[in-house]
Protein backbone atom coordinates (compact mmCIF):
# COMPACT_ATOMS: atom_id res chain seq x y z
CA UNK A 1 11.88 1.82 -31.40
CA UNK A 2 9.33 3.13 -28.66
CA UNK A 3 10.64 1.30 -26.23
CA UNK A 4 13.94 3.25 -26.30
CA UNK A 5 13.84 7.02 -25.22
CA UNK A 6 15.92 9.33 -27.62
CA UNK A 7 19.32 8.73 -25.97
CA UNK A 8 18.70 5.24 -26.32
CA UNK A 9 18.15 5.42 -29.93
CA UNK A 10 20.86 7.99 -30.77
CA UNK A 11 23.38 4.91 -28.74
CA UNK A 12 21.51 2.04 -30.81
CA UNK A 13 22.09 4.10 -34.07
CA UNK A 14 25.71 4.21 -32.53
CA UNK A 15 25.99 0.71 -32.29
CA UNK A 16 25.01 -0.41 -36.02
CA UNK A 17 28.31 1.62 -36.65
CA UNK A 18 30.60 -0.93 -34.90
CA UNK A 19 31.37 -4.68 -34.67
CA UNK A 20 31.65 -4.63 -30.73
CA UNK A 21 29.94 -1.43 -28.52
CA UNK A 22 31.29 0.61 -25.81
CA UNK A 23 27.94 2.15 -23.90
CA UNK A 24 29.30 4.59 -21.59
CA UNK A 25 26.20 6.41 -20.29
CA UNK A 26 25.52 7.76 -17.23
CA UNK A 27 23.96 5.96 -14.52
CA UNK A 28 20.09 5.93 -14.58
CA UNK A 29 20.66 6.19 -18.50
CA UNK A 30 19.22 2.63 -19.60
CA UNK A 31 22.38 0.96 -20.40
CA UNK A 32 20.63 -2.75 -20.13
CA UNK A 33 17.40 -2.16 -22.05
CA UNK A 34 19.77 -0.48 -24.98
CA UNK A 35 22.34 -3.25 -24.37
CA UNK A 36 19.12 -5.96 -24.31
CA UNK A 37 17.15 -3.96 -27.81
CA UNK A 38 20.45 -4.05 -29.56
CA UNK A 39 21.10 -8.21 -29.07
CA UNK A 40 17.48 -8.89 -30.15
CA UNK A 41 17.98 -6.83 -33.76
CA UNK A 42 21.00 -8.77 -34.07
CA UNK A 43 19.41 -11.90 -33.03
CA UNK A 44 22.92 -12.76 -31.53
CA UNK A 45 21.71 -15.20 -28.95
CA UNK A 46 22.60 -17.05 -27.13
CA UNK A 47 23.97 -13.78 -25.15
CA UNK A 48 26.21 -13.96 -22.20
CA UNK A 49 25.75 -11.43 -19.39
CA UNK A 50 28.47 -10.92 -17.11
CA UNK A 51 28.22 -8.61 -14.28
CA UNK A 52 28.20 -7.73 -10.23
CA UNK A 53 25.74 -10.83 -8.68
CA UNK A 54 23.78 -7.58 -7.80
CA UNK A 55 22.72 -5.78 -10.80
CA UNK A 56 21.84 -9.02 -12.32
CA UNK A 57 18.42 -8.71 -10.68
CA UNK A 58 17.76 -5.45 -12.93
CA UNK A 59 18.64 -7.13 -16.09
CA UNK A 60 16.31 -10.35 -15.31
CA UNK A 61 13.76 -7.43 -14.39
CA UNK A 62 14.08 -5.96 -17.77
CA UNK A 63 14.35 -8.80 -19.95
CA UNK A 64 10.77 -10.20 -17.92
CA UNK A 65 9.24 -6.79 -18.06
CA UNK A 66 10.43 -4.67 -20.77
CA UNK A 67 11.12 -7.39 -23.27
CA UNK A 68 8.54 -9.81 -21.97
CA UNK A 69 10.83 -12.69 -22.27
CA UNK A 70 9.53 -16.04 -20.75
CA UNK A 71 11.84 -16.90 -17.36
CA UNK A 72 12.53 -20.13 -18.03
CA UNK A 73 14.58 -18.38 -21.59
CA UNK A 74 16.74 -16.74 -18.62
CA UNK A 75 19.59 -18.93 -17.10
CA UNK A 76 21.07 -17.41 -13.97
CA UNK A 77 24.51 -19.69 -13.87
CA UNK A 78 25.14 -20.29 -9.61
CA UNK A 79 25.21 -22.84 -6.96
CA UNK A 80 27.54 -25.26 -6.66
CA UNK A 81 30.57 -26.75 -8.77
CA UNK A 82 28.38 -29.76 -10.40
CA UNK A 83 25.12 -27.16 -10.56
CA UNK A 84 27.46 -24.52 -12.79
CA UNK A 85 29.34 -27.44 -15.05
CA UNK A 86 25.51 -27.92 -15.85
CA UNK A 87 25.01 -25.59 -17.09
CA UNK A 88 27.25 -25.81 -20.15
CA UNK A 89 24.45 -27.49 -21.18
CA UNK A 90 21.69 -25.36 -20.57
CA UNK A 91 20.46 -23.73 -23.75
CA UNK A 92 18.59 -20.49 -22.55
CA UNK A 93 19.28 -17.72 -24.69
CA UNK A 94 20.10 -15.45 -22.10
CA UNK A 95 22.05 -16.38 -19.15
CA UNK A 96 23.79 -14.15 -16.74
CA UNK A 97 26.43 -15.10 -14.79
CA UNK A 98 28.58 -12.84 -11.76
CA UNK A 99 31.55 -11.46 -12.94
CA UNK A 100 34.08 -13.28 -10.29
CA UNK A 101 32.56 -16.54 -11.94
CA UNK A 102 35.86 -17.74 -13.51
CA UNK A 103 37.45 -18.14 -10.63
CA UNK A 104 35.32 -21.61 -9.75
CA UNK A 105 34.26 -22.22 -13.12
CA UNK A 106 36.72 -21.65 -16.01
CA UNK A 107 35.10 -23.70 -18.49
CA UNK A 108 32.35 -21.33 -19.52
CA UNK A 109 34.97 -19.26 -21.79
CA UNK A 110 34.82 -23.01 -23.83
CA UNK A 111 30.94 -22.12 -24.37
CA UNK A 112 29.54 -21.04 -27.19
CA UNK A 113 27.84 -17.46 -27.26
CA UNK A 114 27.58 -14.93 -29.89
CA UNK A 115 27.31 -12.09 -27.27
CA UNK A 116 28.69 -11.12 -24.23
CA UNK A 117 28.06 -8.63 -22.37
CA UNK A 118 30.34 -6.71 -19.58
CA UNK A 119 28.47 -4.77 -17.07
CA UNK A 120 30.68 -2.18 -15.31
CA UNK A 121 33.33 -2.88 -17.17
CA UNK A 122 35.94 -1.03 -15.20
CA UNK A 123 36.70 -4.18 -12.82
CA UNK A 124 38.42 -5.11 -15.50
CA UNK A 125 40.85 -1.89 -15.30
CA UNK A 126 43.75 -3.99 -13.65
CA UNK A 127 45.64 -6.12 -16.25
CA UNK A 128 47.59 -8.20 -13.62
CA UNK A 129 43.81 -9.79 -11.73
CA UNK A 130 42.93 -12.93 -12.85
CA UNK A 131 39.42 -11.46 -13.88
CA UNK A 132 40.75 -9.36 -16.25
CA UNK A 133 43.05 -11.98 -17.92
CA UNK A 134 40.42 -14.05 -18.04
CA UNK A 135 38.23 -11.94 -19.90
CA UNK A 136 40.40 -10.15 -22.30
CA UNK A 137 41.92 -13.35 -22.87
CA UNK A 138 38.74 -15.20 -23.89
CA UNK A 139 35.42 -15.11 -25.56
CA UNK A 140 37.26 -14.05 -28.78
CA UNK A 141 35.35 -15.86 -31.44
CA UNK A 142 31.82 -14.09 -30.26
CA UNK A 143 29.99 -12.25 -33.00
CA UNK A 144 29.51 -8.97 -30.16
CA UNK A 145 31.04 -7.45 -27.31
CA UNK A 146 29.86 -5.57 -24.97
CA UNK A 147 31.02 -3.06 -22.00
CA UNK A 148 28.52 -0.88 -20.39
CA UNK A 149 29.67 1.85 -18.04
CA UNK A 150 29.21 4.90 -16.67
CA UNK A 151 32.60 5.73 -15.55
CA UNK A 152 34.91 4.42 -17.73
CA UNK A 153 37.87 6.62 -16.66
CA UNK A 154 37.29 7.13 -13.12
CA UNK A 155 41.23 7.37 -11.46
CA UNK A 156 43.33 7.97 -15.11
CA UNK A 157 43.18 7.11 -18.56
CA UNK A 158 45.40 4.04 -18.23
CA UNK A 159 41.57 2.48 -16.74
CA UNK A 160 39.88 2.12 -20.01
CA UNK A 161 43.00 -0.25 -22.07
CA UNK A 162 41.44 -3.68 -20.28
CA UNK A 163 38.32 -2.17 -21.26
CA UNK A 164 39.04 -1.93 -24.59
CA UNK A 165 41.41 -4.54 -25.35
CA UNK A 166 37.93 -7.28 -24.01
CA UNK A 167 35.93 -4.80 -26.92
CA UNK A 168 38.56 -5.02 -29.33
CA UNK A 169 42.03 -5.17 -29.14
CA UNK A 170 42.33 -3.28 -32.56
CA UNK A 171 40.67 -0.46 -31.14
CA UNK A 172 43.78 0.61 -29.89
CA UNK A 173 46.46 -1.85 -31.44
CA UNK A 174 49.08 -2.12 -28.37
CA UNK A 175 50.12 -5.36 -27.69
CA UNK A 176 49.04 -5.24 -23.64
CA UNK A 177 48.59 -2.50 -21.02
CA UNK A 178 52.09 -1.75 -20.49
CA UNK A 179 53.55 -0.95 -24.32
CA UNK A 180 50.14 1.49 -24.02
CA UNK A 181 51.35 2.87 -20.91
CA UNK A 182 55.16 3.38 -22.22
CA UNK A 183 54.02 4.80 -25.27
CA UNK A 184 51.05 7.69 -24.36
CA UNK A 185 51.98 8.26 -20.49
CA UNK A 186 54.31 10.28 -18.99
CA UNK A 187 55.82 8.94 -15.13
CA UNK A 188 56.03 11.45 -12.84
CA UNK A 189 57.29 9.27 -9.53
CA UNK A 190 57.91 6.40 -8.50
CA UNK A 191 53.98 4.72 -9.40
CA UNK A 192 51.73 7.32 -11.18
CA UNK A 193 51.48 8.38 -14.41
CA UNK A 194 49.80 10.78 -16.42
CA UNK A 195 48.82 10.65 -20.00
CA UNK A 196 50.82 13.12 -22.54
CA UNK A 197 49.89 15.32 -24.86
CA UNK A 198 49.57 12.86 -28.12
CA UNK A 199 48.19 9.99 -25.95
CA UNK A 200 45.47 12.51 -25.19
CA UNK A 201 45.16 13.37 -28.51
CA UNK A 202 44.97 9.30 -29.78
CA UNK A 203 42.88 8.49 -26.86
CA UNK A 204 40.53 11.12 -27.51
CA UNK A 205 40.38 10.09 -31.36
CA UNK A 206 39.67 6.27 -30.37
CA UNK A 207 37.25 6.60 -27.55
CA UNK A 208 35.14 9.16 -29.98
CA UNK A 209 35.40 6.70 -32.94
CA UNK A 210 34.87 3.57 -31.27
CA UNK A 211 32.96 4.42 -28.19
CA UNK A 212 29.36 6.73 -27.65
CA UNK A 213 29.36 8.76 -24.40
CA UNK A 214 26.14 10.25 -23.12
CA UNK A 215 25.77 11.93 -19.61
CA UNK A 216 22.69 12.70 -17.93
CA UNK A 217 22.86 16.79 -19.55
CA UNK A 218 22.93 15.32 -22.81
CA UNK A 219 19.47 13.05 -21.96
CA UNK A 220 17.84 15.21 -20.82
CA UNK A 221 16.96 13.50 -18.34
CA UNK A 222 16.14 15.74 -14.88
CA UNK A 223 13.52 15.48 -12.12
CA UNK A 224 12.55 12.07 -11.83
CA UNK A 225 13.22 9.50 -9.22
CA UNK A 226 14.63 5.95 -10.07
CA UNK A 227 14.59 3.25 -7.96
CA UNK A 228 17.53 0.13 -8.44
CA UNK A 229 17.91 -2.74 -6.75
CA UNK A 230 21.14 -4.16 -5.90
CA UNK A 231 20.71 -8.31 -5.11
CA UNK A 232 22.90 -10.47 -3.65
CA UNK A 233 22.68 -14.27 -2.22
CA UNK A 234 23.56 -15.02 1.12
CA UNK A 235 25.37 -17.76 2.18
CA UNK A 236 24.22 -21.12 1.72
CA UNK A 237 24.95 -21.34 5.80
CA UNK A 238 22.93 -18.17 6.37
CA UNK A 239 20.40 -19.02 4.35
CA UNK A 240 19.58 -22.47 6.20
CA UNK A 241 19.42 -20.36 9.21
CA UNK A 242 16.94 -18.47 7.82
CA UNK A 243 14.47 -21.41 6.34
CA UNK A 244 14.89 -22.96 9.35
CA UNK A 245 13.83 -20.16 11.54
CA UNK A 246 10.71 -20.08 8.84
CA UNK A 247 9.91 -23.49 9.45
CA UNK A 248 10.28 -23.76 13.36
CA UNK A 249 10.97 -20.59 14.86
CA UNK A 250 13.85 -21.43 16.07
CA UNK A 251 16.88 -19.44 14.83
CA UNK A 252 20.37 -21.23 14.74
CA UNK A 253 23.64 -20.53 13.94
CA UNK A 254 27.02 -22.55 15.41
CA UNK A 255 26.68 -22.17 19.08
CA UNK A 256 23.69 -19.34 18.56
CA UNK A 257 20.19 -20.70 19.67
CA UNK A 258 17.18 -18.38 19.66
CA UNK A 259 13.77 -19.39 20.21
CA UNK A 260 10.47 -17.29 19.75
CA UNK A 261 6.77 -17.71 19.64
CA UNK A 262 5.96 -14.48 17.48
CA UNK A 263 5.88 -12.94 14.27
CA UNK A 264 7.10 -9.96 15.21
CA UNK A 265 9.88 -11.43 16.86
CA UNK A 266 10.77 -13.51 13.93
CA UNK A 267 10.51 -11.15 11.50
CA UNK A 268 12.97 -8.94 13.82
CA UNK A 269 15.35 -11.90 13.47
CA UNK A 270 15.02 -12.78 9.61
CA UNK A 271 15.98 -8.77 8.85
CA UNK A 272 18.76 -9.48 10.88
CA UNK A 273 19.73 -12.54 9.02
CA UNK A 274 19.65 -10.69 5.98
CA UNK A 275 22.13 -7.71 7.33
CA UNK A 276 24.10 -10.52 8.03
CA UNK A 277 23.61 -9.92 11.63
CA UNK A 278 22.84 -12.32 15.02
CA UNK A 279 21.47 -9.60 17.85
CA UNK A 280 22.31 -12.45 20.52
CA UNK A 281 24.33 -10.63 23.59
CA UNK A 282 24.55 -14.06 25.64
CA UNK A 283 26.97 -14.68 22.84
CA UNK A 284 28.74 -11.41 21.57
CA UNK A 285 27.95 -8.98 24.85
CA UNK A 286 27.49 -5.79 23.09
CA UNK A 287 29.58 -6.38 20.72
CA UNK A 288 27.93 -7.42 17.32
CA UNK A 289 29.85 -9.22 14.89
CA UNK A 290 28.94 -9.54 11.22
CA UNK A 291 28.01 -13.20 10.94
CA UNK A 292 27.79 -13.06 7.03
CA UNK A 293 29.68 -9.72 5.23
CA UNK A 294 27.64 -9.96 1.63
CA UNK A 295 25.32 -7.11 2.06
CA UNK A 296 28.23 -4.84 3.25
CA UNK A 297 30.56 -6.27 0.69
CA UNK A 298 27.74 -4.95 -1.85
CA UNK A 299 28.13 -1.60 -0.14
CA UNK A 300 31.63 -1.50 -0.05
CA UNK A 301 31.69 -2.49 -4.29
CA UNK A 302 29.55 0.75 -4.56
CA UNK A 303 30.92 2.91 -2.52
CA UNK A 304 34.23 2.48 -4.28
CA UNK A 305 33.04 1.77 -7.73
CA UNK A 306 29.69 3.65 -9.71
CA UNK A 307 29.05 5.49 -6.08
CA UNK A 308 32.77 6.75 -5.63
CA UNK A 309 32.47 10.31 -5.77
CA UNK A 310 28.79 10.69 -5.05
CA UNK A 311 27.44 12.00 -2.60
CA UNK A 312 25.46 10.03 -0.62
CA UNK A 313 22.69 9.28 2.19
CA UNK A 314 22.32 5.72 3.77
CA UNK A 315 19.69 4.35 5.79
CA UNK A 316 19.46 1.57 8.06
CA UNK A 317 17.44 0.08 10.76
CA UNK A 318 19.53 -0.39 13.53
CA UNK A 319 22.37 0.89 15.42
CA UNK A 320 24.37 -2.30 15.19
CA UNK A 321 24.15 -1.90 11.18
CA UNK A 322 24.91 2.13 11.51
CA UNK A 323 28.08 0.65 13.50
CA UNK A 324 29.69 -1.59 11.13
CA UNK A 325 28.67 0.49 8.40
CA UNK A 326 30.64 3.35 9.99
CA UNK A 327 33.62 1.25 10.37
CA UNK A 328 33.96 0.12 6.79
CA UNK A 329 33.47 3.74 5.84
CA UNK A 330 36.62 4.57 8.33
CA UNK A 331 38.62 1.54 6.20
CA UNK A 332 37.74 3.08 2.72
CA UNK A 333 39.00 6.71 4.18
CA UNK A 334 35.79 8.33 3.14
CA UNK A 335 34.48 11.02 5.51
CA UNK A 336 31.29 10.60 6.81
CA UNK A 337 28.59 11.27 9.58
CA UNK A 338 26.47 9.17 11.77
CA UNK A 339 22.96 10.01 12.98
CA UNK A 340 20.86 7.65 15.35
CA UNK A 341 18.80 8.33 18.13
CA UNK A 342 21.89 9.04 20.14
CA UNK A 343 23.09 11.82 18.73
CA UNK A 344 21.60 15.24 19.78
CA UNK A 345 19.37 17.43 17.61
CA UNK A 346 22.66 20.24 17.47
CA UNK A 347 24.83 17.35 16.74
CA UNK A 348 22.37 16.73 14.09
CA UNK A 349 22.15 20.18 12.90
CA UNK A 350 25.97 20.19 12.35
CA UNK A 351 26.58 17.15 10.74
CA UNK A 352 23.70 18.11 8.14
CA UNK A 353 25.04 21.30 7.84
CA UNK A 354 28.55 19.54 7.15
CA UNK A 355 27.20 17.24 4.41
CA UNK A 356 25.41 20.16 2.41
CA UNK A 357 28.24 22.28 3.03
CA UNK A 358 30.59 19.16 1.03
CA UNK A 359 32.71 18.75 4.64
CA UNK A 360 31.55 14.74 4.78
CA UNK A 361 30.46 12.83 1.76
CA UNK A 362 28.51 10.22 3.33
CA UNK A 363 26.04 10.56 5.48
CA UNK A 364 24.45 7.79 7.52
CA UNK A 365 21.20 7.42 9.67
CA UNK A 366 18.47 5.48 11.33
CA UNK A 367 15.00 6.52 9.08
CA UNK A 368 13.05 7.79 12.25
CA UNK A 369 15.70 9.93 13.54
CA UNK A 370 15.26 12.30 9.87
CA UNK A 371 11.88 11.25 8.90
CA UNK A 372 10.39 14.76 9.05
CA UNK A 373 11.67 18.56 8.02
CA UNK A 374 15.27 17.46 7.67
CA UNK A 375 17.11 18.82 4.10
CA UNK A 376 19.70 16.88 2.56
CA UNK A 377 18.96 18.12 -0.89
CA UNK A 378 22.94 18.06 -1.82
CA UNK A 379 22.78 14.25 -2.07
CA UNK A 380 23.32 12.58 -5.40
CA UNK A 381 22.32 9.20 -3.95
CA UNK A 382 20.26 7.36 -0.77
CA UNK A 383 20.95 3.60 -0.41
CA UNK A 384 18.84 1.92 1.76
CA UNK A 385 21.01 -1.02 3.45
CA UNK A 386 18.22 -1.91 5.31
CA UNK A 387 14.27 0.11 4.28
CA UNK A 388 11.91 1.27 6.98
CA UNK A 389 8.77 -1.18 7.17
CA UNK A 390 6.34 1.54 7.43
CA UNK A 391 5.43 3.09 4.14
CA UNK A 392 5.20 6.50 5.34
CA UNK A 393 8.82 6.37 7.20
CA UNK A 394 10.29 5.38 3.58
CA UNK A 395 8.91 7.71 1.65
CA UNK A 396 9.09 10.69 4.24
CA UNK A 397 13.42 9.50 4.33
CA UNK A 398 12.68 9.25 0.35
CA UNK A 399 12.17 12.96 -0.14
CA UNK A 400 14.93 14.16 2.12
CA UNK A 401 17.47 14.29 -0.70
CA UNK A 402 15.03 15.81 -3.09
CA UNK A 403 15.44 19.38 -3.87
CA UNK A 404 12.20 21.13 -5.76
CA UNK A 405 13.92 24.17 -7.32
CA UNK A 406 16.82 21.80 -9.30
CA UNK A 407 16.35 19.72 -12.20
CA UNK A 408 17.97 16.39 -11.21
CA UNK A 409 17.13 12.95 -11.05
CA UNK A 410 17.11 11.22 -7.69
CA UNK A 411 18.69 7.66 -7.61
CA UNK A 412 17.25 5.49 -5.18
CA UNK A 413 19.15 2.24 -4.03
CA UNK A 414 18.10 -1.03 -2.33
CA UNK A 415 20.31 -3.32 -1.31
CA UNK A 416 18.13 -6.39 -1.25
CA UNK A 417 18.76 -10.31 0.34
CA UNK A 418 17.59 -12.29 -2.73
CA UNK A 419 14.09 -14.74 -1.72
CA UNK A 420 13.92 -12.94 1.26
CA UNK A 421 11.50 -10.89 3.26
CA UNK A 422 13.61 -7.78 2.01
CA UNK A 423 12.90 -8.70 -1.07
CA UNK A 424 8.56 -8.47 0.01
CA UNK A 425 9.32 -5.33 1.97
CA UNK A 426 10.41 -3.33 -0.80
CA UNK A 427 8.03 -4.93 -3.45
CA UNK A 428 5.25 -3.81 -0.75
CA UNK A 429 7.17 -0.41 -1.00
CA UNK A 430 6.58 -0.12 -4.89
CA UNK A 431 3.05 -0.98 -4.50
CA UNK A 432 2.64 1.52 -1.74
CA UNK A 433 1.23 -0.73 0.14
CA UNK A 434 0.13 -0.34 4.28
CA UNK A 435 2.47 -1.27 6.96
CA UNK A 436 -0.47 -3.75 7.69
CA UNK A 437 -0.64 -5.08 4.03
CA UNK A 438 3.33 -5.71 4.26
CA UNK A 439 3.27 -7.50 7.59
CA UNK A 440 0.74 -10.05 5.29
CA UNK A 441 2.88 -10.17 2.54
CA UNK A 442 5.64 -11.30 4.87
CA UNK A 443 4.03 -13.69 6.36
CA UNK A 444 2.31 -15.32 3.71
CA UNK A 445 6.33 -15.34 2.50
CA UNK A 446 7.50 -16.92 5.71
CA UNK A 447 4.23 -19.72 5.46
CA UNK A 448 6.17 -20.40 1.42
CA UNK A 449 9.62 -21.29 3.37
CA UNK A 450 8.25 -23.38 6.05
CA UNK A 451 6.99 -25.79 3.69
């Protein structure tokens, strides 16, 4: 039991109380190690993980580090049609799989595995998506279910029923979403509803029965700083791109054709790549256009899922990033505030002043334009869509959101190309290692590609 903290092991003693658990802790809380502890004293393997491609890097991570399982006992389910109908046969007793898997490959509710596991299991919130039928639908006969969460609830009650119904459907014994919604919730116009009285009252009763609920207060859990890693796969297109640029220098993409004899260049050009970005303005003017929209898709699932009302400081690189970042925080309606090297120090000044005062809940910025004296202690959050290379830039935009004098934990975000130089650059980052010592690591990556 050492390896759990005391949360952890008041949630495992949870756990031995019910067929199928409901972990809804906070973020930052250990949700997968529990999750992972609790399946080994089972022994309910094989276990199926199902979650967002880009937390499945942090439960590989933990099973490899914490749990010191062999890789080759981890089976990450991807690639093409013929490479995922293999893997019905693959016999790994762990293999993770993204949670919008069922929509090219069906077949692996047929498999057998006597655990799954849902990670942020409110995507699952709207009966009528073919992700939630799927799920709540299948994977009935498994010995134990899982849903992990920190927000099960986050718009109304009605959210947690899909949730539930994957757990358990006797949990809360409606026959589908809408006999629970005509029975506990009141309508109030034409599409909302709210939840009445005795639905409250039932709710309550189930969720406290069935379910363990631990926030970040109840851990005990204040002044630390954790680092996460969302990873996600570029294209298969983007990705040739890339090992081609490794192998001859030579970047291209359709009509796109760039050519350089450097290092520096290159590696200007691969952090591009991974952005999903082509700086080429013999081809887009000054206009740059997204030429592959994972990494800001990634953002976009945060922003409006574990990050929605957080407050929050992102950094990137480069202007053209700040730009289309800005315009997909315009789409989601969220207010926000840019700062580059553009904007003047009063502008600056203001918009700070605007995000501690709670006026804009997003702030964004290029690293070197806040790297020194700046506070932006009233953010929950910093994602990095893109990390400074230089060790001291990243950890000098690192302790902008921390605040001394408050007991809080900061959460630190990556969003991270997988098997690419991003991937080096913040591994470098952990290890504190020179801007010099990085360059190496990246090149020595680059040399592995080529070949």
């Amino acid at each position: 039991m050492r390896i759990l903290a005391k949360h952890q092991r008041t949630a495992f003693y949870y756990s031995k109380t019910v067929s199928h658990p409901a972990y809804f802790l906070d973020m930052r809380l250990g949700k997968a190690r529990l999750t992972i502890f609790d399946i080994l004293s089972n022994n309910t393997l094989p276990a199926l993980i199902v979650g967002p491609y880009s937390a499945l890097y942090g439960w590989k991570q933990e099973l490899i580090n914490t749990f010191n399982v062999d890789k080759n006992d981890i089976h990450l389910i991807h690639g093409t049609k013929k490479q995922r109908q293999e893997s019905l046969f693959n016999q790994s007793p762990f293999q993770l799989v993204n949670r919008e898997n069922h929509l090219s490959f069906p077949e692996i509710v047929n498999k057998k595995f006597k655990s799954v596991v849902y990670d942020e299991s409110t995507s699952l919130k709207n009966p009528t998506t073919k992700m939630s039928q799927h799920y709540t639908k299948g994977y009935r006969d498994v010995d134990r279910r899982y849903i992990l969460t920190g927000t099960p609830m986050p718009e109304s009650e009605l959210d947690i029923f899909q949730q539930l119904k994957f757990l358990d459907p006797k949990i809360l014994g409606f026959k589908d979403y809408w006999h629970f919604r005509h029975e506990l919730f009141i309508k109030y116009d034409a599409h909302s509803y709210c939840i009445s009285e005795t639905g409250l009252k039932f709710l309550t009763d189930r969720v406290s029965k069935f379910c363990i609920t631990i926030s970040q207060a109840d851990a005990g859990l204040y002044n630390k700083v954790v680092y996460e890693r969302r990873v996600f796969r570029l294209s298969n297109k983007t990705m040739k791109a890339y090992k081609n640029l490794c192998k001859n220098f030579v970047l291209q993409y359709d009509n796109i054709m760039v050519a350089t004899d450097y290092n520096v260049s290159k590696y200007s050009l691969l952090r591009q790549l991974c952005s999903g970005f082509i700086l080429n303005k013999s081809v887009y003017g000054d206009t740059i256009k997204p030429i592959d929209g994972t990494k800001l898709e990634v953002l976009k699932d945060l922003l409006l899922g574990e990050l929605k009302n957080s407050k929050i400081i992102i950094w990137a690189v480069h202007t053209f990033e700040l730009h289309h970042i800005g315009l997909l925080l315009d789409r989601l309606k969220i207010k926000s505030g840019m700062i580059s090297g553009t904007v003047s120090i009063n502008e600056r000044d203001s918009l700070i002043n605007n995000f501690q005062g709670n006026k804009i809940q997003v702030l964004y910025c290029q690293p070197e334009c806040l790297k020194y004296g700046a506070t932006i202690n009233k953010a929950d959050v910093t994602v990095y869509f893109s990390s400074p290379l230089g060790l001291e830039t990243r950890l000098q935009t690192e302790k902008r959101m921390n605040n001394p004098y408050v007991a809080e934990v900061d959460l630190i975000i990556d969003l991270t190309a997988e098997d690419t130089i991003e991937e080096v650059i913040v591994d470098s980052i952990i290890r504190k290692e020179s801007k010099q010592e990085t360059l190496l690591s990246m090149s020595k990556h680059i040399r592995g590609k080529a070949v």
